[in-house]
C-alpha atoms as a PDB file:
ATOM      1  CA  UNK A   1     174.267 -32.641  40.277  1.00  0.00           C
ATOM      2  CA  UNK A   2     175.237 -29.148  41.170  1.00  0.00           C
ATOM      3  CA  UNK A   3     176.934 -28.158  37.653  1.00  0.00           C
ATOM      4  CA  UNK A   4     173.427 -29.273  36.284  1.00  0.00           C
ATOM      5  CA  UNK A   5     171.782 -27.001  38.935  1.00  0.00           C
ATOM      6  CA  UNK A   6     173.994 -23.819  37.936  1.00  0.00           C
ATOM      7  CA  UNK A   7     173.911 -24.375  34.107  1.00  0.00           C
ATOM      8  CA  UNK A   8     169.759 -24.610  34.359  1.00  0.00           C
ATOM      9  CA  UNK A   9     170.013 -21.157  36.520  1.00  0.00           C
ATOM     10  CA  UNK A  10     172.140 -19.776  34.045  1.00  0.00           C
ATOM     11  CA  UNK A  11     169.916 -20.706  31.600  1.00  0.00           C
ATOM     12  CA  UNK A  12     166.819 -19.194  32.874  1.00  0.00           C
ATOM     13  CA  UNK A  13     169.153 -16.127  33.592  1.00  0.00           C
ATOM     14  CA  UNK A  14     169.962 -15.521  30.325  1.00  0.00           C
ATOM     15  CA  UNK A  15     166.211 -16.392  29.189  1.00  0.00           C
ATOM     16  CA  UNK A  16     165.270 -13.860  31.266  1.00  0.00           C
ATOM     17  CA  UNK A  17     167.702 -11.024  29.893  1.00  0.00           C
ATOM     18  CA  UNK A  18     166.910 -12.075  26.300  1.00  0.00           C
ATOM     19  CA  UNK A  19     162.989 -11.322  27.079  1.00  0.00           C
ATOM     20  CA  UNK A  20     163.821  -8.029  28.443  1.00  0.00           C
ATOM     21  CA  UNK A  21     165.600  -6.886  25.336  1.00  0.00           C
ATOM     22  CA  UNK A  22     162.840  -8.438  22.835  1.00  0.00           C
ATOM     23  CA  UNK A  23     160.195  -6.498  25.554  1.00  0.00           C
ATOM     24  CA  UNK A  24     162.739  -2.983  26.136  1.00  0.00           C
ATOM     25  CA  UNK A  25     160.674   0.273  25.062  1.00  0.00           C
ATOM     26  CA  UNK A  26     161.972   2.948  23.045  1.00  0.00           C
ATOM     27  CA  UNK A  27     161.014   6.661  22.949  1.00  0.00           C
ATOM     28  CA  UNK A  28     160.964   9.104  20.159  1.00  0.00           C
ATOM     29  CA  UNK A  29     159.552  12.796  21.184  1.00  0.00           C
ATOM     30  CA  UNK A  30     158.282  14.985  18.735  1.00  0.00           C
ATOM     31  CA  UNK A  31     157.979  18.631  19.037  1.00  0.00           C
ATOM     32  CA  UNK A  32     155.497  21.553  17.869  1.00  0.00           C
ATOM     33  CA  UNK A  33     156.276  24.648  17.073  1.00  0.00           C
ATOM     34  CA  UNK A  34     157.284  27.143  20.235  1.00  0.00           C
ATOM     35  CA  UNK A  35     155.002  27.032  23.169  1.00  0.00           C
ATOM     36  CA  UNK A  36     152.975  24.178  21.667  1.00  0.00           C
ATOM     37  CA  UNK A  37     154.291  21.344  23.671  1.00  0.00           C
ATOM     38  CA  UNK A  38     155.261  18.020  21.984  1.00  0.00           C
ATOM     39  CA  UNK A  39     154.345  14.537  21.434  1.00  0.00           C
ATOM     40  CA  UNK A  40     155.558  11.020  23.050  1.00  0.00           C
ATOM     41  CA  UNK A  41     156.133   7.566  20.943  1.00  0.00           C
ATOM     42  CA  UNK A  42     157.034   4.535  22.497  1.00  0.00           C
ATOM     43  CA  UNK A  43     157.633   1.568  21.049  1.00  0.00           C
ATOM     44  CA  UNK A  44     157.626  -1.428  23.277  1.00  0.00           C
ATOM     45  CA  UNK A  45     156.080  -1.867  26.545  1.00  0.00           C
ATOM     46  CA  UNK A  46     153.348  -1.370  25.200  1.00  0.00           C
ATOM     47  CA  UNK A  47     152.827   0.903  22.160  1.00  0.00           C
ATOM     48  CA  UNK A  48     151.489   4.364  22.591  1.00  0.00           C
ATOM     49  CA  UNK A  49     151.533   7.875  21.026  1.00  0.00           C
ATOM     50  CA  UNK A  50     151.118  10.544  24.031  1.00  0.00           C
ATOM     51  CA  UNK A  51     150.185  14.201  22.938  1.00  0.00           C
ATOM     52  CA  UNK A  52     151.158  17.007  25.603  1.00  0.00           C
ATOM     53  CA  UNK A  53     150.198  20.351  23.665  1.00  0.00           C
ATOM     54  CA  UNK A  54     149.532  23.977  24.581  1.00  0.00           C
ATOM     55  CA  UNK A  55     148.330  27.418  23.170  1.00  0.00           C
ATOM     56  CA  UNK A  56     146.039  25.900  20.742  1.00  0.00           C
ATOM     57  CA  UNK A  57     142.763  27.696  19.562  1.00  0.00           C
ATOM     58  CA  UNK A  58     139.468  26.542  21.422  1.00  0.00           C
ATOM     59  CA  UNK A  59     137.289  23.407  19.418  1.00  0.00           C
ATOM     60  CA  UNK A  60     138.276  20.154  17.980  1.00  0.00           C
ATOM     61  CA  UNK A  61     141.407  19.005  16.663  1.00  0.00           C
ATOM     62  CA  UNK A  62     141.771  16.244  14.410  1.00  0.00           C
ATOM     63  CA  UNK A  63     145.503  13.786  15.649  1.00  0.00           C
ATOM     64  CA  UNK A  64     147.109  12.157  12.867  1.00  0.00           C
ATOM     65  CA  UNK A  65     150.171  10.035  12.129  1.00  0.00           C
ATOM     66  CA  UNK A  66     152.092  10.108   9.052  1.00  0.00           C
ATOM     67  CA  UNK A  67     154.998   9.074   7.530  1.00  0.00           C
ATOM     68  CA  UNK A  68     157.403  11.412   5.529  1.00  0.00           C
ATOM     69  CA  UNK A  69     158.108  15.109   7.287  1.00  0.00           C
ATOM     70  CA  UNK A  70     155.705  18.197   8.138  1.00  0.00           C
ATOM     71  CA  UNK A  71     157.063  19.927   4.910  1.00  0.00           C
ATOM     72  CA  UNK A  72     156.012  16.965   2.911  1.00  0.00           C
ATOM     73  CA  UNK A  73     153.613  14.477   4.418  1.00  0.00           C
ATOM     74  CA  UNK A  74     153.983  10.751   3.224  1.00  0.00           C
ATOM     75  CA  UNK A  75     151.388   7.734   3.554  1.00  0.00           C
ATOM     76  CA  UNK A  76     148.950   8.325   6.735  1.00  0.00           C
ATOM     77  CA  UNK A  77     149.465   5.740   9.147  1.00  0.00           C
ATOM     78  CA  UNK A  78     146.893   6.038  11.828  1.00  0.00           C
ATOM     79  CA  UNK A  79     143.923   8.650  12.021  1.00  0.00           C
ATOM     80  CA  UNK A  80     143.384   8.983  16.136  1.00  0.00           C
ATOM     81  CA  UNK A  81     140.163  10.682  17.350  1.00  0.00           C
ATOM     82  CA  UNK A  82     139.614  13.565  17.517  1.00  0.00           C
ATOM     83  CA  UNK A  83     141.115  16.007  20.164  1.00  0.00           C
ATOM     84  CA  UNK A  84     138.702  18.760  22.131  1.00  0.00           C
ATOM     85  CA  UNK A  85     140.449  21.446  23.187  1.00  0.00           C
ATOM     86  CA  UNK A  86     138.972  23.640  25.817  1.00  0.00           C
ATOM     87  CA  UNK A  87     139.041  27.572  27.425  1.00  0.00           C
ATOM     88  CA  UNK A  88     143.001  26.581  28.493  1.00  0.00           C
ATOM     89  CA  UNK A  89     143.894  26.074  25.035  1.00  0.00           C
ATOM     90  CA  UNK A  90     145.597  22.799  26.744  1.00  0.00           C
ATOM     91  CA  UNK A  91     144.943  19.118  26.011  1.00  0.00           C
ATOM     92  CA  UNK A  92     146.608  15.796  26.871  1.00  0.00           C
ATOM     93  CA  UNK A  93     145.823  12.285  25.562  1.00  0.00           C
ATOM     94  CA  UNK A  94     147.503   8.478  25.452  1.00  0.00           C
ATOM     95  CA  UNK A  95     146.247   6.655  22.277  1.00  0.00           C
ATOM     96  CA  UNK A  96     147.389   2.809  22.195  1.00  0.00           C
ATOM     97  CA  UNK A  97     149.317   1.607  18.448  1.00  0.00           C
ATOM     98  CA  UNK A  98     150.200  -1.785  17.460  1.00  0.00           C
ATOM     99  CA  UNK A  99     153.413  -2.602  17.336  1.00  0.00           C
ATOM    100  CA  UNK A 100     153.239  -2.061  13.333  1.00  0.00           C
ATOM    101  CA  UNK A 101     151.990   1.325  13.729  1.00  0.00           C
ATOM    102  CA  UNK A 102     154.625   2.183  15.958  1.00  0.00           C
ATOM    103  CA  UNK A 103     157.173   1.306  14.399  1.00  0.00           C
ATOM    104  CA  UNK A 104     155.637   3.182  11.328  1.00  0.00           C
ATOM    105  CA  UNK A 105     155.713   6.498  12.959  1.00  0.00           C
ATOM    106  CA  UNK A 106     159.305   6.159  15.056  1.00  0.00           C
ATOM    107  CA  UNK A 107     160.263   8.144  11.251  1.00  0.00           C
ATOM    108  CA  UNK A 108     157.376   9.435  10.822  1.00  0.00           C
ATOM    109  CA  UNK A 109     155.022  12.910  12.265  1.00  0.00           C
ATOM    110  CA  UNK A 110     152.557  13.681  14.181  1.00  0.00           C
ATOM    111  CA  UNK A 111     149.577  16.468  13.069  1.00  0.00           C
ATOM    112  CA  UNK A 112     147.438  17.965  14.941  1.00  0.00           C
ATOM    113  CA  UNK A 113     144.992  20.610  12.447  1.00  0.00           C
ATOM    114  CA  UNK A 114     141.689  22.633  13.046  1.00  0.00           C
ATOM    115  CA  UNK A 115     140.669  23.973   9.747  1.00  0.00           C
ATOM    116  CA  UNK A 116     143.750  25.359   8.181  1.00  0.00           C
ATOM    117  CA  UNK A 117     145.593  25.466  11.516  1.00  0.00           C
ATOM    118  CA  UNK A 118     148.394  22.452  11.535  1.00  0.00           C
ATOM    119  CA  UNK A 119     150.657  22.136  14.428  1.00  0.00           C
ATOM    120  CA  UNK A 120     153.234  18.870  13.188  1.00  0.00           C
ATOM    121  CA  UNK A 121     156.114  17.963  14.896  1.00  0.00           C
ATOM    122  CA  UNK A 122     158.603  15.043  13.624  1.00  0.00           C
ATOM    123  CA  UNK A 123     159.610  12.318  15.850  1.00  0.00           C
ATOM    124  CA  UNK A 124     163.049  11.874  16.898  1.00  0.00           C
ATOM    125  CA  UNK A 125     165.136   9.553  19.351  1.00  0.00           C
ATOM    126  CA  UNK A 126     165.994  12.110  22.222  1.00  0.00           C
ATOM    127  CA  UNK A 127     169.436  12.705  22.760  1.00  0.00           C
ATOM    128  CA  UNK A 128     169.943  12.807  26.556  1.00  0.00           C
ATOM    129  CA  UNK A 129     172.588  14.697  28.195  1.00  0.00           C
ATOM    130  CA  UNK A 130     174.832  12.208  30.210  1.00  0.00           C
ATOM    131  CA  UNK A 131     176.914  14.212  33.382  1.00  0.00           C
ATOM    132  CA  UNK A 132     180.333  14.875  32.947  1.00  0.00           C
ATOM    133  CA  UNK A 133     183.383  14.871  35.164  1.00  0.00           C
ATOM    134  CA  UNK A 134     183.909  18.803  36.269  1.00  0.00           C
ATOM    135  CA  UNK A 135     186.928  19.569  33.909  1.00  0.00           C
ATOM    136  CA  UNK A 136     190.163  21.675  35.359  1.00  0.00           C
ATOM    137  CA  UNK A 137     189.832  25.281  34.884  1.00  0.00           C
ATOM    138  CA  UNK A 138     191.032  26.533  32.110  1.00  0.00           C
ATOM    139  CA  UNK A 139     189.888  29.507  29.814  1.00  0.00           C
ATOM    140  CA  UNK A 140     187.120  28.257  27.632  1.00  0.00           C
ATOM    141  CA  UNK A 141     185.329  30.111  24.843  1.00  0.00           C
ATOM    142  CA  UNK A 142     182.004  30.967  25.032  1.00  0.00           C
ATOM    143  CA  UNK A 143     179.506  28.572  24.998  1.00  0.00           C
ATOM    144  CA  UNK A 144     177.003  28.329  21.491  1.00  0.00           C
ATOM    145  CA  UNK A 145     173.558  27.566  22.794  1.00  0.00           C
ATOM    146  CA  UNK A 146     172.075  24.989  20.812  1.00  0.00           C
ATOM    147  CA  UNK A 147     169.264  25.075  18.309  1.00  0.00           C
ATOM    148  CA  UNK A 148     165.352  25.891  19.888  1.00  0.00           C
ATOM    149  CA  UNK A 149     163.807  22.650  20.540  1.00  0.00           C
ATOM    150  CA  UNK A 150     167.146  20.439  21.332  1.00  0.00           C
ATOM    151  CA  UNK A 151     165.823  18.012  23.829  1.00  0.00           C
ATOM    152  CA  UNK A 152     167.967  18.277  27.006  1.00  0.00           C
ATOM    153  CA  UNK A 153     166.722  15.527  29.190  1.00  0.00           C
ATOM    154  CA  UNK A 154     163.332  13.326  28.634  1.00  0.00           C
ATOM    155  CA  UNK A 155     162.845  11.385  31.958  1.00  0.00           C
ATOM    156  CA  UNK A 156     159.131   9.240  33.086  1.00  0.00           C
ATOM    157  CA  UNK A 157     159.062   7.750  35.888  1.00  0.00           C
ATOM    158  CA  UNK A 158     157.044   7.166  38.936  1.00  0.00           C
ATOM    159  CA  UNK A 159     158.087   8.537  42.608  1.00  0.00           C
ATOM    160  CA  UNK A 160     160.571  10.983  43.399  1.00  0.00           C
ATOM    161  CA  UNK A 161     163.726  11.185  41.458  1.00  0.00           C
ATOM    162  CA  UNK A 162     166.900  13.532  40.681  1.00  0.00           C
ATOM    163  CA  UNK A 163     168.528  14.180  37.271  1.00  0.00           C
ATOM    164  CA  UNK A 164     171.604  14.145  37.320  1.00  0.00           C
ATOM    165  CA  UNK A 165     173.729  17.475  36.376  1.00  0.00           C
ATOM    166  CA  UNK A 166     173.300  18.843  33.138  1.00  0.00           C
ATOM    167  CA  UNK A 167     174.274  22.055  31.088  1.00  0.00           C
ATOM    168  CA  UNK A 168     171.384  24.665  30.097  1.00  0.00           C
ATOM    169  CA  UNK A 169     171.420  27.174  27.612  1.00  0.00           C
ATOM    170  CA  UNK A 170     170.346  30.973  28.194  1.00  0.00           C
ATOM    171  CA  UNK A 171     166.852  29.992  27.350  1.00  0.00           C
ATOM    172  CA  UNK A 172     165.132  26.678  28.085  1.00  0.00           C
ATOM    173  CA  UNK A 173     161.852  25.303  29.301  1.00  0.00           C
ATOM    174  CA  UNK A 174     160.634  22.036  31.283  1.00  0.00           C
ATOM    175  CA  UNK A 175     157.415  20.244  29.585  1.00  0.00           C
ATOM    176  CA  UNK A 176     155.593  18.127  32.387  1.00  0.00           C
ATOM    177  CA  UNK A 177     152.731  15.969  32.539  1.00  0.00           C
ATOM    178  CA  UNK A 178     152.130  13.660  36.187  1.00  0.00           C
ATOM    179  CA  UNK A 179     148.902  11.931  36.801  1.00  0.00           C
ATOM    180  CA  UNK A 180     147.912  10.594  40.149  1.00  0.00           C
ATOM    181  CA  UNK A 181     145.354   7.747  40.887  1.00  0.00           C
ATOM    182  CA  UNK A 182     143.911   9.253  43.844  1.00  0.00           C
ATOM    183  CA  UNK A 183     144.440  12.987  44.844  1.00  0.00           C
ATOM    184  CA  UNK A 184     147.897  13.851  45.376  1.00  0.00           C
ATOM    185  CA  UNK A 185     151.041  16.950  44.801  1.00  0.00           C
ATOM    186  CA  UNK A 186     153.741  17.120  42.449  1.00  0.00           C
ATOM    187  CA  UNK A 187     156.417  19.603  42.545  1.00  0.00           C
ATOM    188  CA  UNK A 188     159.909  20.458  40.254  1.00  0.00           C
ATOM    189  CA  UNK A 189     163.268  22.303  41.981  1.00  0.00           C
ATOM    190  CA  UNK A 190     166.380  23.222  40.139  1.00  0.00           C
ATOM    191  CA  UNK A 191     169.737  23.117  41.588  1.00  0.00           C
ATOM    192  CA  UNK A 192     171.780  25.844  39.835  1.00  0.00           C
ATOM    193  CA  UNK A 193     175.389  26.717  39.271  1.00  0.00           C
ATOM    194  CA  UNK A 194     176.678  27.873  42.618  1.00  0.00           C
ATOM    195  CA  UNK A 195     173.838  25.781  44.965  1.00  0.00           C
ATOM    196  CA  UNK A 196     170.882  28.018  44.294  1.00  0.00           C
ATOM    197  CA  UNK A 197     167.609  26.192  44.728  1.00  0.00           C
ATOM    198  CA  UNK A 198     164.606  27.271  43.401  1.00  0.00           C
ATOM    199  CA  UNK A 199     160.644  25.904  42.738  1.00  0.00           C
ATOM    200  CA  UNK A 200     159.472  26.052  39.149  1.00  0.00           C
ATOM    201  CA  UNK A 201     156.776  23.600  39.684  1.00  0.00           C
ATOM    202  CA  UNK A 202     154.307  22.684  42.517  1.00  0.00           C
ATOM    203  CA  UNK A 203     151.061  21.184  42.267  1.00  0.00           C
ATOM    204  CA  UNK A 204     147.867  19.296  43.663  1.00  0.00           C
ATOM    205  CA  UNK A 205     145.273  17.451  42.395  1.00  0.00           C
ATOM    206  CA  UNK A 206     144.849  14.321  40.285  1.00  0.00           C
ATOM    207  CA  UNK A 207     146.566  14.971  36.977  1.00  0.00           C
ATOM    208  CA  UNK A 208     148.012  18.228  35.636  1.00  0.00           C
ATOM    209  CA  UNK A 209     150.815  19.606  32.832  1.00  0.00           C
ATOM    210  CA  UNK A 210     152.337  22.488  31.747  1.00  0.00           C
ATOM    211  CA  UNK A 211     155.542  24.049  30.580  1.00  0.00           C
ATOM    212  CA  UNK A 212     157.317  26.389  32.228  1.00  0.00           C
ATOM    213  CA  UNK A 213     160.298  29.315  30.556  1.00  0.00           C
ATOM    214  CA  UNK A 214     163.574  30.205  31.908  1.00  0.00           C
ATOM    215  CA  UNK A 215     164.874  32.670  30.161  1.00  0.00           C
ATOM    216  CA  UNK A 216     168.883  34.151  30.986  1.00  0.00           C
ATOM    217  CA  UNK A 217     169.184  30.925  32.845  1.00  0.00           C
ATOM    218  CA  UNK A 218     172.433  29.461  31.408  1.00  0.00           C
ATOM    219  CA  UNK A 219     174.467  26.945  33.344  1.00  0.00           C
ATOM    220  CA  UNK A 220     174.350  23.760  34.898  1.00  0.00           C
ATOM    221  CA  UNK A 221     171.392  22.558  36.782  1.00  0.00           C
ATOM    222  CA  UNK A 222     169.736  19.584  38.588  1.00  0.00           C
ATOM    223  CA  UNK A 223     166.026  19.036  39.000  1.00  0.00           C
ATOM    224  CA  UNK A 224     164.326  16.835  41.939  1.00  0.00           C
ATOM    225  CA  UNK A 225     161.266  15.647  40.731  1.00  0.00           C
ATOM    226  CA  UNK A 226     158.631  15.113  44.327  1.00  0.00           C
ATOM    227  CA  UNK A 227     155.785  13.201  44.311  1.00  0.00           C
ATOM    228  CA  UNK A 228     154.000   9.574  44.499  1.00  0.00           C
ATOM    229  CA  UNK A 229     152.351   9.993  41.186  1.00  0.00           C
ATOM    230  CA  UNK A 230     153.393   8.858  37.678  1.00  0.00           C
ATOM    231  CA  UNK A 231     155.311  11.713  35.578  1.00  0.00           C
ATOM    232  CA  UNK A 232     156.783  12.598  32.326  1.00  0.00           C
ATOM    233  CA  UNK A 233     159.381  15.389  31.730  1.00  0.00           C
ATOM    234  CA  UNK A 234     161.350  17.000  29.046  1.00  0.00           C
ATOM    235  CA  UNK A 235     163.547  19.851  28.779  1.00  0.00           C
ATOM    236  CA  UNK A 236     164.105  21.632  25.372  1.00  0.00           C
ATOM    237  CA  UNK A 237     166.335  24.721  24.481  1.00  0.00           C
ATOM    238  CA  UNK A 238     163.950  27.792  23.832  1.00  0.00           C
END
């Protein structure tokens, strides 16, 4: 009777891990050109295209998904509605997919155009960087910063949270987006090389984004992410 009890627990156990893997979300981020912000895909759980962009000219914006690259659009997958962009030259949206769609665009682009303004970014799957033991010292050459737009870290979450350590070029910048259901504050500090602590972000209200520069800031850093509200945030060599 018990070895029938522990294989039917076993049983749901690994029903329950195969659902998680059929319902597991993946995330491709696409980015604009510099100081435009970028664009969120996730497939799975459930399937959404989130636009986060910046600097763009006053009026309305057409959002559309392709396949193929920016340099040479391919089949149009999805035509989203339209985007209004205000005085702050700042917008933010979450458009829901199917599951078809989404997996259309994961090697596909997103466009964003107002007359013959076209801000297009290509999605890609992020390429997080995992901490590292602290190495002996030894004489090292110097570091090559890598290419603008190299995603760093791309974290969501909801609640407070530390990164763990990782390395930072000379120029960078963090991309965030929270949103709060009632009223409520959202700050960012770095950790630095050496224990210095400083606030790049902090915030009230009900929803907010922006991106913020560090420039000459190369090393190895830490953020701490406060709040009770929902959050997404990537940082991108500059």
């Amino acid at each position: 009777m018990r070895r029938s009890l522990v294989l039917l627990v076993a049983a749901g156990l690994l029903a329950l891990v195969g659902a998680a893997s059929v319902d597991a979300s993946s995330s491709y981020v696409a980015r604009f050109g510099a100081g435009h912000g970028a664009a969120r895909l996730t497939v799975g759980g459930p399937d959404t295209v989130y636009v986060n962009a910046s600097g763009l000219a006053v009026g309305t914006w057409t959002e559309t998904l392709y396949q193929g690259t920016c340099t040479a659009l391919g089949t149009k997958i999805l035509g989203l509605p339209a985007l209004t962009v205000g005085s702050n030259g700042r917008v933010t949206r979450t458009n829901t997919l199917t599951r078809a769609q989404a997996l259309l665009s994961r090697n596909g682009v997103l466009r964003l155009k107002r007359g013959s303004t076209a801000e297009c970014g290509a999605f890609s799957a992020p390429a997080i960087v995992r901490p590292t033991p602290t190495p002996t010292p030894t004489p090292t050459p110097t570091p090559v910063d890598p290419a603008a737009g190299t995603i760093l870290l791309d974290m969501q979450g909801t609640g407070s949270r530390t990164t763990a350590t990782f390395a930072v070029p000379a120029n960078w910048e963090v991309d965030y987006f929270f949103d709060c259901t009632v009223a409520g504050s959202f700050s960012i500090t770095v950790t630095r090389s050496g224990g210095a602590v400083d606030t790049l972000v902090s915030q009230t209200g009900m929803s907010g984004s922006d991106s913020v520069p560090q420039v000459n800031r190369r090393g190895s850093v830490s953020l701490q992410i406060s709040t009770a509200c929902s959050w997404y945030v990537l940082v991108v060599a500059a």
